[in-house]
Protein backbone atom coordinates (compact mmCIF):
# COMPACT_ATOMS: atom_id res chain seq x y z
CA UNK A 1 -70.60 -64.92 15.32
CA UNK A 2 -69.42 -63.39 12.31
CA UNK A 3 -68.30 -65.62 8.87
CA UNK A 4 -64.59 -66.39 8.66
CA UNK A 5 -63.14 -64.25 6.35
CA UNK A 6 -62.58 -65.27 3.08
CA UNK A 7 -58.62 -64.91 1.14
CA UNK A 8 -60.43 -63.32 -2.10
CA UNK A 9 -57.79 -62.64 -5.68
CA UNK A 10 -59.60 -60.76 -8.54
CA UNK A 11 -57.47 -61.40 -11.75
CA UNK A 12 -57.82 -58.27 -13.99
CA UNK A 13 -57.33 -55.10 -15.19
CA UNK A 14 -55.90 -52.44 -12.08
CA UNK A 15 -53.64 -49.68 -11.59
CA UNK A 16 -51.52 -47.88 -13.40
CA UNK A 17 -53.43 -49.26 -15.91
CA UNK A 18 -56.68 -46.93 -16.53
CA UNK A 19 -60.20 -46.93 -18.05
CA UNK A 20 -63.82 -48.19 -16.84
CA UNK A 21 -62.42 -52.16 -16.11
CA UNK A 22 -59.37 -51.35 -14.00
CA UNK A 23 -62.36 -48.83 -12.49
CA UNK A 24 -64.60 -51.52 -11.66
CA UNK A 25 -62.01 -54.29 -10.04
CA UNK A 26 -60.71 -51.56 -8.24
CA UNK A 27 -64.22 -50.57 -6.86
CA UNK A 28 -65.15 -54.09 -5.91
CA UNK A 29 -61.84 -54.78 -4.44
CA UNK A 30 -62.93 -51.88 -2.13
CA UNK A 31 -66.09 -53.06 -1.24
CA UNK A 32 -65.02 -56.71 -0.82
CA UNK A 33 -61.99 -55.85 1.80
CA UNK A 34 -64.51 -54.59 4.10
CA UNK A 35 -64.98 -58.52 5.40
CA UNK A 36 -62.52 -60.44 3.59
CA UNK A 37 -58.85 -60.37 2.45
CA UNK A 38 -58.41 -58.94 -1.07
CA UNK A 39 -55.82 -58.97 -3.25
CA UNK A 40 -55.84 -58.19 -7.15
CA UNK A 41 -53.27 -59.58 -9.61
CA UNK A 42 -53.02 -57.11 -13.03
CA UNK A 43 -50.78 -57.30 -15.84
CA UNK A 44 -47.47 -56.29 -16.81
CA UNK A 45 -48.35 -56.57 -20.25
CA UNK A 46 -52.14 -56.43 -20.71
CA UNK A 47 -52.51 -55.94 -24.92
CA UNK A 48 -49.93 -56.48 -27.29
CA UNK A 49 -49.48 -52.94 -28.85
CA UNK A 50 -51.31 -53.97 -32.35
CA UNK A 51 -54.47 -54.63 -30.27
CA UNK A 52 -54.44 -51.19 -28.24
CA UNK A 53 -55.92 -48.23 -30.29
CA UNK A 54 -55.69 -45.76 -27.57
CA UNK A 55 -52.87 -43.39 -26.70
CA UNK A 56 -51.67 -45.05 -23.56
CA UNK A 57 -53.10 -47.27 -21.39
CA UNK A 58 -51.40 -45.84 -18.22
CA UNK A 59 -53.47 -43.69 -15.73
CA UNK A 60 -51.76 -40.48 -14.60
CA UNK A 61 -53.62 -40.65 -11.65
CA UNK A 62 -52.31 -41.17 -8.36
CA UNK A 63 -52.34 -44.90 -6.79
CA UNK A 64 -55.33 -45.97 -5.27
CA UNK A 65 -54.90 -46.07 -1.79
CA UNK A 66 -55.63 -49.46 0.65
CA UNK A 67 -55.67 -51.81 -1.95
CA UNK A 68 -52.82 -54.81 -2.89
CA UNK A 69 -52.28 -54.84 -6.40
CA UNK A 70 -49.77 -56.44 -8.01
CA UNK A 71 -48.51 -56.44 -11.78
CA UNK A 72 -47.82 -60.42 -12.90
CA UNK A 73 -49.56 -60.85 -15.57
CA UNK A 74 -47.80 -60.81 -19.36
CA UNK A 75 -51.10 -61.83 -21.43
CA UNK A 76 -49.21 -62.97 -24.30
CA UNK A 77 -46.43 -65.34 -22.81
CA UNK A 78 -47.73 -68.75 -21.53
CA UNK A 79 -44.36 -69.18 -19.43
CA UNK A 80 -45.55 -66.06 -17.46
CA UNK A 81 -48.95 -68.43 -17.45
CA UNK A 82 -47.38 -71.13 -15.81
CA UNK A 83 -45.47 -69.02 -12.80
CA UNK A 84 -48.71 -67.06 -11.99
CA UNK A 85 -50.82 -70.07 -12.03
CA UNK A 86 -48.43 -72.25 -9.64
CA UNK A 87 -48.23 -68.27 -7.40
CA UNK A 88 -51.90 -68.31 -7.03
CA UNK A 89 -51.83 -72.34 -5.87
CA UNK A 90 -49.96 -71.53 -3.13
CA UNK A 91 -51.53 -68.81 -2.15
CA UNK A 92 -55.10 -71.02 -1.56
CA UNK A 93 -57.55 -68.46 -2.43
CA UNK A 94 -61.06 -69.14 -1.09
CA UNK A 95 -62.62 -67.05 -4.68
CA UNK A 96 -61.02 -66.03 -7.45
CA UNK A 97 -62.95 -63.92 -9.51
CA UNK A 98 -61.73 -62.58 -13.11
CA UNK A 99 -63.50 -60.02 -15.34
CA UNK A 100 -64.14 -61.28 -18.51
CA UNK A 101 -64.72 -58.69 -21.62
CA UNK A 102 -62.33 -59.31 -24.51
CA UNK A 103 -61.63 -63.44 -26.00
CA UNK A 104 -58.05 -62.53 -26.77
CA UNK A 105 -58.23 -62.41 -22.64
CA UNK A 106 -59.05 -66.33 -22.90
CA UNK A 107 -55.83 -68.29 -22.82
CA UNK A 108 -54.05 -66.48 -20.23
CA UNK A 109 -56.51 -66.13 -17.70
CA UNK A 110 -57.96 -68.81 -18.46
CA UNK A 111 -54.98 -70.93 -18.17
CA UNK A 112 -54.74 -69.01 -14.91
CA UNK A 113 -57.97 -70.31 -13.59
CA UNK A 114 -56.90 -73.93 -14.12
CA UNK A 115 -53.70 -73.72 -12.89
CA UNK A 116 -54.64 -71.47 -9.69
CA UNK A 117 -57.61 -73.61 -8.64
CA UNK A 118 -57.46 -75.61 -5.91
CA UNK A 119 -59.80 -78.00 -4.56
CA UNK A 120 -61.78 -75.34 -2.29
CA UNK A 121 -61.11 -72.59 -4.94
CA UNK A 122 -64.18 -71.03 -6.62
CA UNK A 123 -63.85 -69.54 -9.43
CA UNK A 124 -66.49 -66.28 -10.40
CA UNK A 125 -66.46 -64.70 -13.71
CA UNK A 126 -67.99 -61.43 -14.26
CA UNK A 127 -68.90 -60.88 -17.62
CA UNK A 128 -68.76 -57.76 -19.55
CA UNK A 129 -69.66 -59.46 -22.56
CA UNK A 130 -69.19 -63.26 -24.11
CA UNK A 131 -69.93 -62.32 -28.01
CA UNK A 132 -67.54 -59.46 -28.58
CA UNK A 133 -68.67 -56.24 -30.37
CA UNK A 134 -65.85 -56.65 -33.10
CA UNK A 135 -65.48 -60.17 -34.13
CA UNK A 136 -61.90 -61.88 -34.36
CA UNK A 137 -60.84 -65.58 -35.90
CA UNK A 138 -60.72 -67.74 -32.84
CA UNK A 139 -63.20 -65.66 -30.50
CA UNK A 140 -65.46 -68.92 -30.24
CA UNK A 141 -62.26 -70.84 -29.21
CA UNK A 142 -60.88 -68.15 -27.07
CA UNK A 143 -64.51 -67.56 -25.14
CA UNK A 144 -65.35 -71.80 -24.45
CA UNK A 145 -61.44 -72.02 -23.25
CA UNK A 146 -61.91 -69.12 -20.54
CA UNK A 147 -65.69 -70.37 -19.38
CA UNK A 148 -64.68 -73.92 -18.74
CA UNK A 149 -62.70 -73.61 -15.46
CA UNK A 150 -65.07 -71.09 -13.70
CA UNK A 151 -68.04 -72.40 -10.89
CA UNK A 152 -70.61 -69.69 -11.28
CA UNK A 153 -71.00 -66.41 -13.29
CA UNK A 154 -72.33 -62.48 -13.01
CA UNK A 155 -73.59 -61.24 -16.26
CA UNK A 156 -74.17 -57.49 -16.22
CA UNK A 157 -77.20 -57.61 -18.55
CA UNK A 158 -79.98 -60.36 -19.57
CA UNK A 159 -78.37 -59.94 -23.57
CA UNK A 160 -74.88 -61.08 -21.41
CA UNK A 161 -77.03 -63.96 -19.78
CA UNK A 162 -78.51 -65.14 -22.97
CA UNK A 163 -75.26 -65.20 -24.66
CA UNK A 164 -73.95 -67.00 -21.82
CA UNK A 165 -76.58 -70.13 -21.87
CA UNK A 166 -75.38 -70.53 -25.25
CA UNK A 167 -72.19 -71.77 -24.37
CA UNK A 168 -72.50 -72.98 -20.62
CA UNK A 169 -76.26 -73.67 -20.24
CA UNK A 170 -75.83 -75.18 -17.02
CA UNK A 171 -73.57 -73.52 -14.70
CA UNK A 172 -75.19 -71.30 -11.71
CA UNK A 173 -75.31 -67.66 -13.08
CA UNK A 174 -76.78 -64.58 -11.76
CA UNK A 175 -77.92 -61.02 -13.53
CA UNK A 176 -76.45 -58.28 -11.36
CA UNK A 177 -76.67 -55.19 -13.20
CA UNK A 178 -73.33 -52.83 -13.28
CA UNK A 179 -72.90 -51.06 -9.97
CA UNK A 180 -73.13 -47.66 -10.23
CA UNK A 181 -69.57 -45.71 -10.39
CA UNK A 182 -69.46 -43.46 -7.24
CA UNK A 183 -66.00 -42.96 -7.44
CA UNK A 184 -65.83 -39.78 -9.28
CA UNK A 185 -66.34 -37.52 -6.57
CA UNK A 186 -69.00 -35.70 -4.94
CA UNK A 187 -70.88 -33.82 -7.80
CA UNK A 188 -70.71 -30.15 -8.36
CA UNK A 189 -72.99 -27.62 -9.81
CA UNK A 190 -73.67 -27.28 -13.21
CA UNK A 191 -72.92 -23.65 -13.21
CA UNK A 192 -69.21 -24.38 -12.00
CA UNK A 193 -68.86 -27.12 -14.15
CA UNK A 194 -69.32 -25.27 -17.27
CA UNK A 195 -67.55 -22.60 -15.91
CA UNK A 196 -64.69 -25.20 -15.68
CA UNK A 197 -65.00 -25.90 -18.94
CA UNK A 198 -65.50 -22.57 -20.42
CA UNK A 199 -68.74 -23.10 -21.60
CA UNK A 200 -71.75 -20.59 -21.76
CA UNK A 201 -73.77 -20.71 -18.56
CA UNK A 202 -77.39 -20.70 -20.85
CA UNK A 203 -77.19 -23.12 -23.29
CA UNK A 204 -78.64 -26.53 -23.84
CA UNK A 205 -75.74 -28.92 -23.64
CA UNK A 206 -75.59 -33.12 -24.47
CA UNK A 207 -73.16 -35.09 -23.35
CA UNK A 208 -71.07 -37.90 -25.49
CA UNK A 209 -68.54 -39.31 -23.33
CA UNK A 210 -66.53 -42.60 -23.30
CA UNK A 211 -63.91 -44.10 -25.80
CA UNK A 212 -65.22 -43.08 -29.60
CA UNK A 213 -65.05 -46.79 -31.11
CA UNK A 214 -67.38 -47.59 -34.06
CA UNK A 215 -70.00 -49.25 -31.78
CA UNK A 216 -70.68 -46.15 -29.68
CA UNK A 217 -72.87 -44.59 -32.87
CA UNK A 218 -70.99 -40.86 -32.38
CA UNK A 219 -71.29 -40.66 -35.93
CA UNK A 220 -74.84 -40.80 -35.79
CA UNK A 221 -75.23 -38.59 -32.82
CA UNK A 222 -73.54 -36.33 -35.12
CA UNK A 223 -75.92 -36.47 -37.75
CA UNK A 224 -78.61 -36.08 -35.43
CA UNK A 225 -77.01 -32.97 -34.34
CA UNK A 226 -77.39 -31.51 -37.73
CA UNK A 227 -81.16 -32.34 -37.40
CA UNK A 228 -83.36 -29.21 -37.86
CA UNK A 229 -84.82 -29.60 -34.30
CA UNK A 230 -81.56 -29.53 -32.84
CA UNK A 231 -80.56 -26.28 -34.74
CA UNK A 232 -83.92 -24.88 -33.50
CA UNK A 233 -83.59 -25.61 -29.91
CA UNK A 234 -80.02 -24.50 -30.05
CA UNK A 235 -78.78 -27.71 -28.72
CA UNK A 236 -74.97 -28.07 -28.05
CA UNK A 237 -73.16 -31.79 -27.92
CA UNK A 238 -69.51 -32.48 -25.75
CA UNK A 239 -67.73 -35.12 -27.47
CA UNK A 240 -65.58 -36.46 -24.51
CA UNK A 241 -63.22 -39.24 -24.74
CA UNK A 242 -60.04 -40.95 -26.49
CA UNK A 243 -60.48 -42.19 -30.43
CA UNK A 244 -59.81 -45.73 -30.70
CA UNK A 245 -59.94 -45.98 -34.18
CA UNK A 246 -59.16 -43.45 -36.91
CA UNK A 247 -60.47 -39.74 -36.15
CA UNK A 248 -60.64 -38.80 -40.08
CA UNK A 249 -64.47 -39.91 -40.96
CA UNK A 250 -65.34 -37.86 -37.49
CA UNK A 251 -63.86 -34.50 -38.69
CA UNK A 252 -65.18 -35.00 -42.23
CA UNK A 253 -68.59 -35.22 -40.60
CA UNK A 254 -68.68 -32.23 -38.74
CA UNK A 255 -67.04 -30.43 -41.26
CA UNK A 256 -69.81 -31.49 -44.13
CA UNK A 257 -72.21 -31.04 -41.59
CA UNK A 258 -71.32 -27.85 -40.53
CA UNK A 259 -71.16 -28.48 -36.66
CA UNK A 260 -67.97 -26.74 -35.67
CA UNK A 261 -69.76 -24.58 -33.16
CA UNK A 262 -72.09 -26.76 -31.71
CA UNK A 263 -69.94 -29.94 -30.83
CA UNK A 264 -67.14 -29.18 -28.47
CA UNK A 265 -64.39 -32.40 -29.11
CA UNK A 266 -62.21 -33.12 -26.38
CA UNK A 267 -60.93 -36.42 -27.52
CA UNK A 268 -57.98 -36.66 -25.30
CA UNK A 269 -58.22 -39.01 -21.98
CA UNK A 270 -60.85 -37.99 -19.73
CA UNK A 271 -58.59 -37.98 -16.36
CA UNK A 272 -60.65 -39.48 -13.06
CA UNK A 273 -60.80 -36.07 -11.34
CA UNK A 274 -61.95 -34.27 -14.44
CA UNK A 275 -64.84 -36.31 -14.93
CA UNK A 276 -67.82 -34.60 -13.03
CA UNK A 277 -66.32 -31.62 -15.04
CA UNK A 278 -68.69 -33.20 -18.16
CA UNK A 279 -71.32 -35.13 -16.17
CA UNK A 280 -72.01 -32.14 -14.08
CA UNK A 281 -71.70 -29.48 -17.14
CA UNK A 282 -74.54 -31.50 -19.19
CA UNK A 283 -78.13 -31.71 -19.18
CA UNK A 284 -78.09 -34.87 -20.37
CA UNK A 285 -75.98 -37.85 -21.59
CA UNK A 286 -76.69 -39.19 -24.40
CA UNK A 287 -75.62 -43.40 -25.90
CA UNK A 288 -76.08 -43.70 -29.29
CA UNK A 289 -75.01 -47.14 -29.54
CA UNK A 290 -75.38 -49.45 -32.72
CA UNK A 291 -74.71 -52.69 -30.44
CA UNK A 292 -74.27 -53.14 -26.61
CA UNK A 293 -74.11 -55.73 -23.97
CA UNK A 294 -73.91 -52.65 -20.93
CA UNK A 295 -72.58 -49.54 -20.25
CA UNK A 296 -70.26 -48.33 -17.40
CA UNK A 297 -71.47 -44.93 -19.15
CA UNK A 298 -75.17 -45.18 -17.66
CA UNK A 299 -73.58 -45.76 -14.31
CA UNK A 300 -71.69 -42.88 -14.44
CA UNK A 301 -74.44 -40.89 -15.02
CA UNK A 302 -76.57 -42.75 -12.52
CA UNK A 303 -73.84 -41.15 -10.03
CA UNK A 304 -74.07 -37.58 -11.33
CA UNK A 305 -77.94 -38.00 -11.62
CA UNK A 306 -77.94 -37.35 -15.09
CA UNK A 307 -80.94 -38.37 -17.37
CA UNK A 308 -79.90 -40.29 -20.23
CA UNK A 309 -81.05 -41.08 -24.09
CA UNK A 310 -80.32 -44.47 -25.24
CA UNK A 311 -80.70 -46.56 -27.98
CA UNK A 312 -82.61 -49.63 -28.03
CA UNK A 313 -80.14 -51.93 -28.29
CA UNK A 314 -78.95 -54.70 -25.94
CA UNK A 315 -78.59 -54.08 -21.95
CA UNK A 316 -78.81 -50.39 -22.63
CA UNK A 317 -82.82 -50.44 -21.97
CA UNK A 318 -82.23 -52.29 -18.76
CA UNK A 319 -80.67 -49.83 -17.03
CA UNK A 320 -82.79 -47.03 -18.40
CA UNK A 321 -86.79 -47.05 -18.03
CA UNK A 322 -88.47 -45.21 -20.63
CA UNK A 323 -89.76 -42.33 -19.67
CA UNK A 324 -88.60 -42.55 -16.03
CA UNK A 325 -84.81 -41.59 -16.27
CA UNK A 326 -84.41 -41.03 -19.81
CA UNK A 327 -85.72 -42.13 -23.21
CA UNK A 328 -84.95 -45.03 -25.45
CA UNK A 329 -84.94 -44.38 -29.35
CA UNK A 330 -83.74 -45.86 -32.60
CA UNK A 331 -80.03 -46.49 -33.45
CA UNK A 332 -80.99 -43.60 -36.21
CA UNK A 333 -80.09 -39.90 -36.29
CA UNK A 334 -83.78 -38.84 -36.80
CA UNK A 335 -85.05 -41.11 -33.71
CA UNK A 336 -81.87 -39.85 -31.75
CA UNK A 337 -82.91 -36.09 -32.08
CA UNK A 338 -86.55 -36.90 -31.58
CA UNK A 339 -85.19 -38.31 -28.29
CA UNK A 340 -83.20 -35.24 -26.98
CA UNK A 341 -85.72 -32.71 -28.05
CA UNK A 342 -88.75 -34.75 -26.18
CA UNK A 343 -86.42 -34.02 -23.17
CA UNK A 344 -86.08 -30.44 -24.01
CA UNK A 345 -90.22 -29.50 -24.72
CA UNK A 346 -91.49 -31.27 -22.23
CA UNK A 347 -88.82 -29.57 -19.84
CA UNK A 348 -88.00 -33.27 -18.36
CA UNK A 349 -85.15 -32.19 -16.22
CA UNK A 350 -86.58 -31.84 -12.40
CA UNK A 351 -88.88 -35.16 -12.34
CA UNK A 352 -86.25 -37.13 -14.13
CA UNK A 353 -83.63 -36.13 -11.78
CA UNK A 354 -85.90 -37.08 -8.93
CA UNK A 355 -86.54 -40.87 -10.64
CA UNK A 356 -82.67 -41.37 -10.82
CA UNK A 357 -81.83 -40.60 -7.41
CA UNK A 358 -84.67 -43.86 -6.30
CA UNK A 359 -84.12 -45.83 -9.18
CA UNK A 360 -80.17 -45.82 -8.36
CA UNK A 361 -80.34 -47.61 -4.88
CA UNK A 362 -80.38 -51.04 -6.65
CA UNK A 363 -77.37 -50.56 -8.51
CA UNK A 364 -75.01 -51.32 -5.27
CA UNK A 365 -71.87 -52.61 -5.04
CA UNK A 366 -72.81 -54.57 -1.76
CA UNK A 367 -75.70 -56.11 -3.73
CA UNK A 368 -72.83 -57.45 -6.24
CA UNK A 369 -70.36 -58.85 -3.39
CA UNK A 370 -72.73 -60.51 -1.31
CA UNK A 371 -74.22 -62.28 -4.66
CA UNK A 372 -69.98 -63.25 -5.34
CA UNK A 373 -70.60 -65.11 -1.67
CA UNK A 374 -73.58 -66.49 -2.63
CA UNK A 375 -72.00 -67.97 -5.38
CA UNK A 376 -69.22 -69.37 -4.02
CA UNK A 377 -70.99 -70.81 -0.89
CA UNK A 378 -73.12 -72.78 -3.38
């Protein structure tokens, strides 16, 4: 006989509202609902507008179809708080699970958690991060106020993990890397996805893609594009993603640096079906991050079997063995186009494609909801 199924809420980010978190509870709501009852409750209000840096945080895309999703959630009004909470009690969830990325996310779901929980309840936190890449007054407070209602955690990286210990060093927690993204599509060839893009069918081309926040390191991908190696190998970069912060040093740089014709910027929102457009149009994707817990970025590119170059900072080596499916460099320009030209000269592409598509299998999203059950059985 077969487990009774499980009533299962994930508290989070979801349609219409868009980007790599409303991505993954959607995903895992998906998986999940093939043996238990799923429901996910998403915000009416997720950031107060001073906190959003972004154009709009609406998806144009279509609904996602055969999932519940409701909006409840104001994250900056504690009534709203205290009605969602006493909604969830009733409804008796077996798990609730809540992503947790950002501390100004603390008080309201974690006054959800409290108030939802029932004596059978488990609560399951995936974490994104618990140390935030730009630090706020009250982020300790925030982070200690969310953790204290929930059972047993996921962190998406060991650097997540560590970070963790330091503020609940006793709670069950597992590492379960980020599952890869396979819902972009089927991928397409790289000859129609340049064509899609209008780009020239024999050229070397890097991608950049992702929200440009300080973090991310474009700026020194840029300068690493100016590198004399990159000139020689006629190497081209796609910049592709929103700006979340101001777009002025960004143009300055290209202008001093005289890239106008070898970085392609398409800084609006990337759009869900447009996506394979860049993975598939690249040869390969690079991260020049100055800090990082994970990267939805690497999973993306997992998917589309694109080798990566990474810096060597945080969970960004996890996910990408040296050598195997990409290489790992300095947070520098110099190390950066080191990196990509390696690739190039030693002609990397084939055998590195070939390690992706076996190194991918463990990045499942089965893996991730039978370790939720384990969990919450425990």
């Amino acid at each position: 006989m077969g487990r009774t199924k499980k009533k299962i809420l994930i508290l989070g980010t979801a349609y219409p509202f868009r980007g790599g978190l409303a991505a993954y509870n959607e995903r895992l709501a998906e998986e999940l609902q093939l043996t238990d009852d799923v429901e996910i409750f998403t915000f009416t209000v997720q950031y107060p507008g001073f906190l959003f840096p972004g154009k709009s945080q609406y998806s144009t895309d279509p609904p996602p179809k055969h999932l519940k999703i409701q909006r409840l959630i104001n994250s900056v009004n504690p009534l709203n708080w205290l009605i969602v909470g006493r909604k969830i009690r009733k409804m008796k969830p077996d798990i609730i699970i809540s992503k947790y990325w950002l501390p100004v996310m603390g008080p309201s779901l974690g006054t959800l958690l409290r108030l939802g929980k029932r004596g059978n309840t488990k609560v399951i936190a995936v974490l994104d991060n618990v140390v935030p890449h730009e630090k706020r007054a009250g982020d300790v407070a925030f982070t200690k106020y969310f953790l204290k209602p929930v059972d047993a955690f996921i962190a998406m990286s060991q650097s997540v993990l560590d970070d963790l210990r330091v503020f609940e060093p006793a709670k069950k927690a597992s590492l379960i890397p980020h599952p890869i993204y396979d819902n972009y599509g089927t991928p397409i060839s790289k000859a129609e996805a340049r064509q899609r893009l209008q780009l020239q069918p024999g050229k070397r081309y890097i991608l950049f893609f992702g929200f440009i926040r300080q973090y991310k390191g474009l700026d020194l991908l840029l300068k690493a594009m100016a590198d004399e190696r990159m000139k020689k190998l006629d190497v081209h970069a796609i910049v592709a993603g929103e700006y979340y912060e101001d777009a002025a040093p960004y143009q300055q740089l290209l202008q001093e640096l005289q890239l106008g014709d070898r970085v392609m910027m398409h800084t609006d929102f990337i759009p869900t079906d447009a996506v394979k457009n860049y993975f598939c149009a690249a040869d390969l994707v690079v991260q020049p991050y100055k800090s990082a817990t994970q990267s939805g970025i690497s999973q993306i590119a997992y998917h589309f079997e694109k080798p990566m170059v990474v810096t060597r900072v945080g969970g960004l080596v996890e996910m990408v063995p040296d050598g195997v499916v990409g290489f790992q460099c300095d947070p520098e320009p110099a190390s950066i186009a080191a990196a990509i030209e390696k690739y190039f000269v030693d002609n990397r592409e084939a055998d590195m494609t070939a390690a992706l598509q076996i190194e991918k299998q463990q990045y499942s999203w089965s893996r991730l909801a039978r370790e939720i059950h384990t969990l919450a059985a425990s």
